[in-house]
C-alpha atoms as a PDB file:
ATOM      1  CA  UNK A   1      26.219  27.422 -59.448  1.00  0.00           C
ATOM      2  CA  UNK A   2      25.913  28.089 -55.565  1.00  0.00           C
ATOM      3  CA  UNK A   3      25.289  23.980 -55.283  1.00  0.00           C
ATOM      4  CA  UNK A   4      28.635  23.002 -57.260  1.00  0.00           C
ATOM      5  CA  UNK A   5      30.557  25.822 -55.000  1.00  0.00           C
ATOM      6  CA  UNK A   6      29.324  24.085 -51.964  1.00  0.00           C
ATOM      7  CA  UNK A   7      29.985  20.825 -53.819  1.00  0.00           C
ATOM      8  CA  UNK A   8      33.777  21.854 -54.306  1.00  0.00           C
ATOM      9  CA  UNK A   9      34.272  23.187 -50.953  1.00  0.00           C
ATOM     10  CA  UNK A  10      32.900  19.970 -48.972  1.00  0.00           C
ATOM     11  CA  UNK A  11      34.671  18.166 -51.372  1.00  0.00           C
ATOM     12  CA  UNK A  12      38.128  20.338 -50.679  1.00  0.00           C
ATOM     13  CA  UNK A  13      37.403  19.981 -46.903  1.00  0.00           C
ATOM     14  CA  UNK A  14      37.090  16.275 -47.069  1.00  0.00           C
ATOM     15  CA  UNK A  15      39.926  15.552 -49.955  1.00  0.00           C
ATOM     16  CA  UNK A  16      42.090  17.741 -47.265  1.00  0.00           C
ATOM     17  CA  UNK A  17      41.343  15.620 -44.257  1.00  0.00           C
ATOM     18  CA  UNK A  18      42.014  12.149 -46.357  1.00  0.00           C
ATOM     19  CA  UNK A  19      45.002  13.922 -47.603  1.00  0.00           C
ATOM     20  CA  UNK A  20      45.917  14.332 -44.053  1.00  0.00           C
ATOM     21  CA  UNK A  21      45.793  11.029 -42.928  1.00  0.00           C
ATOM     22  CA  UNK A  22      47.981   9.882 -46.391  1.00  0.00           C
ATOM     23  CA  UNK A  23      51.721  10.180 -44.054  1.00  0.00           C
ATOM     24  CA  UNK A  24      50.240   9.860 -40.688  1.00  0.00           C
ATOM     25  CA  UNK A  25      52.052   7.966 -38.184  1.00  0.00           C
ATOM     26  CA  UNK A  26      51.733   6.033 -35.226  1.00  0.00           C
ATOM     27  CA  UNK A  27      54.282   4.938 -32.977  1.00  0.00           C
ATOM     28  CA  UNK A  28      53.500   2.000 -30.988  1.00  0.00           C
ATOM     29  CA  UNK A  29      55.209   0.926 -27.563  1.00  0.00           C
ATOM     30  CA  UNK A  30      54.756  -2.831 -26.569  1.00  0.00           C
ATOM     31  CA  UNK A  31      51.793  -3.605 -25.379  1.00  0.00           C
ATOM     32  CA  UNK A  32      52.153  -6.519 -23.847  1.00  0.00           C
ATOM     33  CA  UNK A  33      54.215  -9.723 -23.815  1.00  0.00           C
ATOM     34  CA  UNK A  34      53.277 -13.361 -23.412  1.00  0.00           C
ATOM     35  CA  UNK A  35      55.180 -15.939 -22.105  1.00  0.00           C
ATOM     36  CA  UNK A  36      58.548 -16.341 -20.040  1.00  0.00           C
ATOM     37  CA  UNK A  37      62.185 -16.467 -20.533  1.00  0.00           C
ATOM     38  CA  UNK A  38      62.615 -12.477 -21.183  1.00  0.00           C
ATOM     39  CA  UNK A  39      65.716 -10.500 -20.841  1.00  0.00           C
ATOM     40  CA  UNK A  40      65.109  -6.879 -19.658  1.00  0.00           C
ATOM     41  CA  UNK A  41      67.224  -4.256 -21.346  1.00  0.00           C
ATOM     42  CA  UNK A  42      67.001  -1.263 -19.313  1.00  0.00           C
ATOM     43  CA  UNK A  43      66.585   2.091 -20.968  1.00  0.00           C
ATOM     44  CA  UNK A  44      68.128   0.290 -24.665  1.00  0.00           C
ATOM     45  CA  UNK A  45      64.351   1.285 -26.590  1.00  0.00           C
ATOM     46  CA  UNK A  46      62.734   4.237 -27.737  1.00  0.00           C
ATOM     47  CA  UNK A  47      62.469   7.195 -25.718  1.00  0.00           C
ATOM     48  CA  UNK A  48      64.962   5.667 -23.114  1.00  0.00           C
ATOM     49  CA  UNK A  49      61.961   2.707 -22.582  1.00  0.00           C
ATOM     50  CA  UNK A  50      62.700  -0.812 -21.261  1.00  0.00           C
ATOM     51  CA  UNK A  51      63.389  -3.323 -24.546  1.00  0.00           C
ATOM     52  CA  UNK A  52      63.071  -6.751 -24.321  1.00  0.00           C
ATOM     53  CA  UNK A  53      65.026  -9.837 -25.850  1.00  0.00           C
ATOM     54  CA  UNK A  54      64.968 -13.493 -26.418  1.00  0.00           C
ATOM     55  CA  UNK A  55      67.035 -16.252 -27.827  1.00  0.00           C
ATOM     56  CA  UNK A  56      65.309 -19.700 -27.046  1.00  0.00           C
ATOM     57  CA  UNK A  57      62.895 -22.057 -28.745  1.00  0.00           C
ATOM     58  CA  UNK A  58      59.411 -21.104 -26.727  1.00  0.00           C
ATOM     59  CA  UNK A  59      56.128 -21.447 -28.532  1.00  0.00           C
ATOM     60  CA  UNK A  60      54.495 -19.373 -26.468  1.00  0.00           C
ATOM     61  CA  UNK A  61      56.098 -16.117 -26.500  1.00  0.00           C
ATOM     62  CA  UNK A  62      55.262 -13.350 -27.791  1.00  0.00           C
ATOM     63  CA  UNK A  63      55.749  -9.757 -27.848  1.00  0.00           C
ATOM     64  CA  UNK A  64      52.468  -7.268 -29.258  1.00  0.00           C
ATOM     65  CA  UNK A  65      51.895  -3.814 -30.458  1.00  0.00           C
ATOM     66  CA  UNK A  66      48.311  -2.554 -30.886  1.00  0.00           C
ATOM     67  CA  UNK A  67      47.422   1.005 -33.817  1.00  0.00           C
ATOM     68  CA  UNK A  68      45.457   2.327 -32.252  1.00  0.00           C
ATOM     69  CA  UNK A  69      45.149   6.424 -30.647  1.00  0.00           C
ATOM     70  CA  UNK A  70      45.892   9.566 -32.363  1.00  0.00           C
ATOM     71  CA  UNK A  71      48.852   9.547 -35.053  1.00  0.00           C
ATOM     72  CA  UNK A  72      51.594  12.787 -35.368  1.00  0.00           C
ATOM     73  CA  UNK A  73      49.586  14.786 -37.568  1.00  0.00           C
ATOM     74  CA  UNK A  74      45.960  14.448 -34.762  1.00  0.00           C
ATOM     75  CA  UNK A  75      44.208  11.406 -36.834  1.00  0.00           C
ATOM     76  CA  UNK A  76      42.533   8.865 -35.404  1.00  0.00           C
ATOM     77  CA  UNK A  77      43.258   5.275 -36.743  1.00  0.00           C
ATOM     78  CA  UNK A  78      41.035   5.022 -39.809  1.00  0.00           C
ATOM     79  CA  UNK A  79      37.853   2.635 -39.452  1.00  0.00           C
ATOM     80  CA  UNK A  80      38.450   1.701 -43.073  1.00  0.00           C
ATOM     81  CA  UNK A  81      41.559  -1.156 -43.469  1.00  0.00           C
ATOM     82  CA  UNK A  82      44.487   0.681 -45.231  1.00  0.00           C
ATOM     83  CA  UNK A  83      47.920   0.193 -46.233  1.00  0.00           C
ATOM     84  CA  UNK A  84      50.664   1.047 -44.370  1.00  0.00           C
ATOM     85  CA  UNK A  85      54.916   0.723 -43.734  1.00  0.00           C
ATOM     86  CA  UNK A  86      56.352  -0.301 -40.420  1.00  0.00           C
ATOM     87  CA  UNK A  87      59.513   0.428 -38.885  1.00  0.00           C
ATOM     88  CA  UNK A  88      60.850  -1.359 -36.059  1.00  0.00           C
ATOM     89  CA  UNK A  89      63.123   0.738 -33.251  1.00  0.00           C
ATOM     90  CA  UNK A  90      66.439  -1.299 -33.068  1.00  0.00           C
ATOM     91  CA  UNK A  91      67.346  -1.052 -29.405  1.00  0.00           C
ATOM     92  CA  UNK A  92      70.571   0.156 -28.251  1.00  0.00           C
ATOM     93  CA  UNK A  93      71.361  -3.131 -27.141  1.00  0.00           C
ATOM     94  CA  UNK A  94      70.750  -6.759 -28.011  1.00  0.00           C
ATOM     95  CA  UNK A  95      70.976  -8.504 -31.177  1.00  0.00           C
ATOM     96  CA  UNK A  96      68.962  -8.121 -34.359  1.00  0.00           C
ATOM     97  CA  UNK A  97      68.441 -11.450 -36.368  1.00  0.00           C
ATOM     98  CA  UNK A  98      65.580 -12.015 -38.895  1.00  0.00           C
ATOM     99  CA  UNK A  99      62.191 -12.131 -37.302  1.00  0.00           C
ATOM    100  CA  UNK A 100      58.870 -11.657 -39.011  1.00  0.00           C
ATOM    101  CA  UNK A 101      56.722  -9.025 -37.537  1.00  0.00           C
ATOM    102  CA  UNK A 102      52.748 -10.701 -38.331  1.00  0.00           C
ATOM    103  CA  UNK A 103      49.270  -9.450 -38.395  1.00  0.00           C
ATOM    104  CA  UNK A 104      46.339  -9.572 -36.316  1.00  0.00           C
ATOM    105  CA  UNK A 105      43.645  -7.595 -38.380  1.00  0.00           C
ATOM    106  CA  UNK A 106      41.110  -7.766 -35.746  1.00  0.00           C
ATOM    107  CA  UNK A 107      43.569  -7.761 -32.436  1.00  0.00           C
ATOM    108  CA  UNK A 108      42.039  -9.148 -29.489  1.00  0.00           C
ATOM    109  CA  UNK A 109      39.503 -11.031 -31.960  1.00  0.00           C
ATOM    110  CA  UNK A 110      42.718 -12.612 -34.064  1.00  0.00           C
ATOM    111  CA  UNK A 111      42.005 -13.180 -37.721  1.00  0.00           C
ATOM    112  CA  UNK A 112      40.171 -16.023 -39.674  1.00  0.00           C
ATOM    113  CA  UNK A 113      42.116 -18.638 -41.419  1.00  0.00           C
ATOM    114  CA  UNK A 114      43.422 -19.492 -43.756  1.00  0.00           C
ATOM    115  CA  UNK A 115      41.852 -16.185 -45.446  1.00  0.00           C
ATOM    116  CA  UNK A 116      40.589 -13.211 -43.307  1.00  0.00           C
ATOM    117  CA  UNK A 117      38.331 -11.109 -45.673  1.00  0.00           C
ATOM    118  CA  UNK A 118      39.323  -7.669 -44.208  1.00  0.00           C
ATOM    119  CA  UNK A 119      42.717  -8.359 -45.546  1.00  0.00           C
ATOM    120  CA  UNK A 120      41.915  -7.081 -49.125  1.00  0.00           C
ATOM    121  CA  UNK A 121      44.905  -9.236 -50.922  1.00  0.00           C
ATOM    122  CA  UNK A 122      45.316 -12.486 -52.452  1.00  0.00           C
ATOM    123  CA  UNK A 123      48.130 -13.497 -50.459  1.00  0.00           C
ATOM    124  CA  UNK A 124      49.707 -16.857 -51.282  1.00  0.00           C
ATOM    125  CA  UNK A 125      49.808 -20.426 -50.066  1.00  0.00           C
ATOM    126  CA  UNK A 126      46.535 -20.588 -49.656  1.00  0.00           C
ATOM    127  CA  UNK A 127      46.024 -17.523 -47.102  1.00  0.00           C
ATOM    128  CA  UNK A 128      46.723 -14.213 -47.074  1.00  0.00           C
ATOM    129  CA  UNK A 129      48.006 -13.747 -43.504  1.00  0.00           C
ATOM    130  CA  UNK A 130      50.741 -11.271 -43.368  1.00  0.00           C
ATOM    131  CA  UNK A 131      54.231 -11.206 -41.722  1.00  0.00           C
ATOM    132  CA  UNK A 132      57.185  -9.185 -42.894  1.00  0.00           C
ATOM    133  CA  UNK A 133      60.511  -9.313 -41.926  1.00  0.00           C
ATOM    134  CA  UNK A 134      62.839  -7.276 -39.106  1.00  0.00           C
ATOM    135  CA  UNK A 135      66.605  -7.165 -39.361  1.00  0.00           C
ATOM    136  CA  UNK A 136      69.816  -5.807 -39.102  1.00  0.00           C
ATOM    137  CA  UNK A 137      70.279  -1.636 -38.936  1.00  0.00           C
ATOM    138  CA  UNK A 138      71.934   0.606 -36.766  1.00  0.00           C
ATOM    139  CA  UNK A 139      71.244   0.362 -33.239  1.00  0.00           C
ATOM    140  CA  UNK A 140      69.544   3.446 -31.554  1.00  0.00           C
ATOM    141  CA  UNK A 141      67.573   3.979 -34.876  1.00  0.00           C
ATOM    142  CA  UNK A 142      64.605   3.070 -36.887  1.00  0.00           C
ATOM    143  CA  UNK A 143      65.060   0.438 -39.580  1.00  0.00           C
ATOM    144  CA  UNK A 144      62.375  -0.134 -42.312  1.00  0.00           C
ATOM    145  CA  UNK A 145      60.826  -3.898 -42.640  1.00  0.00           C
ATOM    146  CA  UNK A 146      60.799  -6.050 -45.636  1.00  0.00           C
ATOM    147  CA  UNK A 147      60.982  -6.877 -48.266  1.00  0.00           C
ATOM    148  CA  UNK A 148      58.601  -8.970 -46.542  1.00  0.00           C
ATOM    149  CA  UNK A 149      57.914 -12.991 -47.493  1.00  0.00           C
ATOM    150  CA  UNK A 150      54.567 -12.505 -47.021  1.00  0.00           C
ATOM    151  CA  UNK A 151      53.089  -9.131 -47.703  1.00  0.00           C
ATOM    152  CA  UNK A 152      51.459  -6.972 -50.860  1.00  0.00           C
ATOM    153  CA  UNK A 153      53.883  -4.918 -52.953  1.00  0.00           C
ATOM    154  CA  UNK A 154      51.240  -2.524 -53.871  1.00  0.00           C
ATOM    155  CA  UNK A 155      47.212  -1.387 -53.224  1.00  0.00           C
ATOM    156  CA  UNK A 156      46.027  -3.904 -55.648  1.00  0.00           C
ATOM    157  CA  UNK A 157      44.267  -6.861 -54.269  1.00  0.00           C
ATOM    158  CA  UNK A 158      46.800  -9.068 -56.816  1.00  0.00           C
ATOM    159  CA  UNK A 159      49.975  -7.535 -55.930  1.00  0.00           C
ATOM    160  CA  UNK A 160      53.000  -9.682 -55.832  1.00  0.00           C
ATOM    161  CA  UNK A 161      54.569 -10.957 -52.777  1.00  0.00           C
ATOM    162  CA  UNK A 162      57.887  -9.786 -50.727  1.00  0.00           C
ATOM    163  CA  UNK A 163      56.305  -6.232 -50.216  1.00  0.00           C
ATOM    164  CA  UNK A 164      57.251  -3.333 -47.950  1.00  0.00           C
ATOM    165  CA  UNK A 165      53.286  -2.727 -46.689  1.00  0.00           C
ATOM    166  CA  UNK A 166      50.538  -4.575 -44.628  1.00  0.00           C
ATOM    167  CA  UNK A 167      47.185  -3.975 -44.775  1.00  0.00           C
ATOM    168  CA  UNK A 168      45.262  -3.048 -40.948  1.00  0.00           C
ATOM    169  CA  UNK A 169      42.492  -1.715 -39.272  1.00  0.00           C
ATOM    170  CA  UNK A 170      39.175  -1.965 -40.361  1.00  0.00           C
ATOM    171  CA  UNK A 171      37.597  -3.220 -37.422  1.00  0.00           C
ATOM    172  CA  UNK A 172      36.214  -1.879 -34.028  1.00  0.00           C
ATOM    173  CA  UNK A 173      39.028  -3.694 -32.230  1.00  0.00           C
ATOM    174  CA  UNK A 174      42.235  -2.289 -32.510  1.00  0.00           C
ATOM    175  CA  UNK A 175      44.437  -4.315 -35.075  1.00  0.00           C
ATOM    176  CA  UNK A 176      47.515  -5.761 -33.432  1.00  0.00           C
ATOM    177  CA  UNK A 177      51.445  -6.591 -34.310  1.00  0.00           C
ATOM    178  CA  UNK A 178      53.244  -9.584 -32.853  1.00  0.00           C
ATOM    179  CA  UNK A 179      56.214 -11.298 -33.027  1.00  0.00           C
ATOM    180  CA  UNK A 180      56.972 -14.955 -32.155  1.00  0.00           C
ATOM    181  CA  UNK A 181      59.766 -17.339 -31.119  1.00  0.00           C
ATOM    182  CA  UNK A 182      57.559 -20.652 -32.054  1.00  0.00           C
ATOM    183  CA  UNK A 183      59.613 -21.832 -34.757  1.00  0.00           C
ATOM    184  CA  UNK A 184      62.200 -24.671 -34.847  1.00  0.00           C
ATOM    185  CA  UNK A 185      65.564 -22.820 -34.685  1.00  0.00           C
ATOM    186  CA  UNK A 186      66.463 -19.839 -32.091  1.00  0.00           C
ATOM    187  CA  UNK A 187      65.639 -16.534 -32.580  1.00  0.00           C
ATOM    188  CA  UNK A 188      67.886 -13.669 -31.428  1.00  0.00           C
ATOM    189  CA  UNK A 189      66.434 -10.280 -31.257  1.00  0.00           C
ATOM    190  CA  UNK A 190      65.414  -7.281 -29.240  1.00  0.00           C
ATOM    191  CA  UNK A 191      62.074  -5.578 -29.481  1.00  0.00           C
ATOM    192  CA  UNK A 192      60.653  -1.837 -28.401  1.00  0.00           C
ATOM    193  CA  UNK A 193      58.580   0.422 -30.461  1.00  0.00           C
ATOM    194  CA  UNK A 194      57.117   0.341 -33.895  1.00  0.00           C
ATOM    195  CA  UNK A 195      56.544   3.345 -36.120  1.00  0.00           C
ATOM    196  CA  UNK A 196      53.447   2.683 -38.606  1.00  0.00           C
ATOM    197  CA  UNK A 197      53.080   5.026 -40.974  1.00  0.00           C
ATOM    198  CA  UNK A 198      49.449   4.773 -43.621  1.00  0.00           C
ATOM    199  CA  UNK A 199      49.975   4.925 -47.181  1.00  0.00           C
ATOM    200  CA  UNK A 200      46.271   4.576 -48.207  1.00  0.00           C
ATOM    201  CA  UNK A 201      43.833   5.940 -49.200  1.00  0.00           C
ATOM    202  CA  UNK A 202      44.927   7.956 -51.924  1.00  0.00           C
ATOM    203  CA  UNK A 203      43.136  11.399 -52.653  1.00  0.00           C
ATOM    204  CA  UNK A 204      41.804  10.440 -56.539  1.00  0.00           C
ATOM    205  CA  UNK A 205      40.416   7.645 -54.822  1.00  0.00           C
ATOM    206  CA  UNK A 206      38.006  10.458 -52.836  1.00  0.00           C
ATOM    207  CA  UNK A 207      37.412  12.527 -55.627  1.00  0.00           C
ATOM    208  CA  UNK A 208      36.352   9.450 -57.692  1.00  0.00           C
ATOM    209  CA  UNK A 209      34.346   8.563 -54.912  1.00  0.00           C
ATOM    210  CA  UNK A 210      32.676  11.670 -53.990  1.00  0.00           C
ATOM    211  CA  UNK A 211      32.526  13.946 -57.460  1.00  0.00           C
ATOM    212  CA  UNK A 212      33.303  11.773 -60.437  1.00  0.00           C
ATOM    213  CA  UNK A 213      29.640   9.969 -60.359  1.00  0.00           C
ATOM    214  CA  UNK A 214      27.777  12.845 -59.646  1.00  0.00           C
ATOM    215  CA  UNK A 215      29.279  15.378 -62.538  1.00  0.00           C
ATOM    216  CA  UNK A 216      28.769  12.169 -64.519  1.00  0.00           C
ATOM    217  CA  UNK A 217      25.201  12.350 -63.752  1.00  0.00           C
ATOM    218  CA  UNK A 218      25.120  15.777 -64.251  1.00  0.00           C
ATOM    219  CA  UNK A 219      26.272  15.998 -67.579  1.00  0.00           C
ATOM    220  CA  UNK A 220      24.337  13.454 -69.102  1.00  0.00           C
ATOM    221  CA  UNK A 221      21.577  15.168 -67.872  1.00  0.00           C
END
């Protein structure tokens, strides 16, 4: 008896700290931009920060975010890849036309194509890369992405495409966020923060986990 009350309360402490994560969110300032031809919007992003804008062809620049620190509720970015929304911070100036926000699982260390194994979905066209689209809202406020062209719409590693997640983490680098102008018509937007909030992993999947296979054991014993 004193074994399963032990059992139950490391099991309570640990479903409690998962729990805790499910809802935690990071918010992520720029971390760093690559490439020229910027336009400098001072004080227009979160918290009264710089923004940044472009509307030119230029297939080099880019503008990154990197999860990675403690989130609003004191968690650390989980080790294990999860699931998780993003918001964008629409700054108080500059114009908002559709760009994809992408992955890069593994930041600094990219991601391998055309299927990066951390990624734990079947994607489509041959890879399961992610990007998910930014548009639109009201300015001076956070506006959710998606549906996205080229994210999961659930947790299961055959969910359908246009979803509102995208899977990240999972590696000792910190994964990063980027958005790009290299595409063959002008792009017209303004970037600051991002607000990343995790999804996974859910609490039955810890008690599963953790108690289901032993009380199995235990009972057909």
């Amino acid at each position: 008896m004193k074994s399963v009350l032990m059992s139950g309360a490391i099991l309570a402490c640990l479903a409690a700290t998962v729990m805790g994560a499910v809802g935690e969110t990071w918010i992520l300032p720029i971390h760093h931009l690559d490439g020229g031809g910027w336009t400098t919007l001072p004080g227009a992003g979160y918290g009264g920060s710089d923004a940044y804008s472009a509307n030119t062809i230029d297939g080099t620049r880019r503008v990154y975010w990197e999860l990675s620190g403690t989130g609003s509720m004191g968690n650390a970015v989980p080790s294990a890849t999860e699931l998780y929304t993003i918001e964008w911070f629409r700054p108080t100036t500059g114009n908002a036309g559709w760009q994809p926000i992408e992955s890069q699982i593994k930041g600094v260390d990219g991601e391998t194509y055309p299927v990066e194994s951390m990624i734990p979905w079947v994607g489509m066209w041959g890879t399961n890369h992610q990007y998910i689209g930014a548009e639109n809202g009201t300015a001076g406020s956070w506006v959710a992405t998606g549906s996205g062209p080229h994210t999961p719409e659930s947790a299961d590693y055959n969910a359908g495409a246009n979803g509102i997640y995208m899977w990240l983490g999972g590696h000792t680098s910190a994964s990063w966020l980027y958005a790009k102008w290299d595409y063959g018509w002008a792009i017209d937007h303004a970037w600051s923060a991002l607000r990343v909030t995790q999804i996974t992993p859910e609490p039955t999947s810890l008690l599963l986990l953790l108690l289901g296979a032993p009380l199995l054991r235990r009972r057909g014993s």
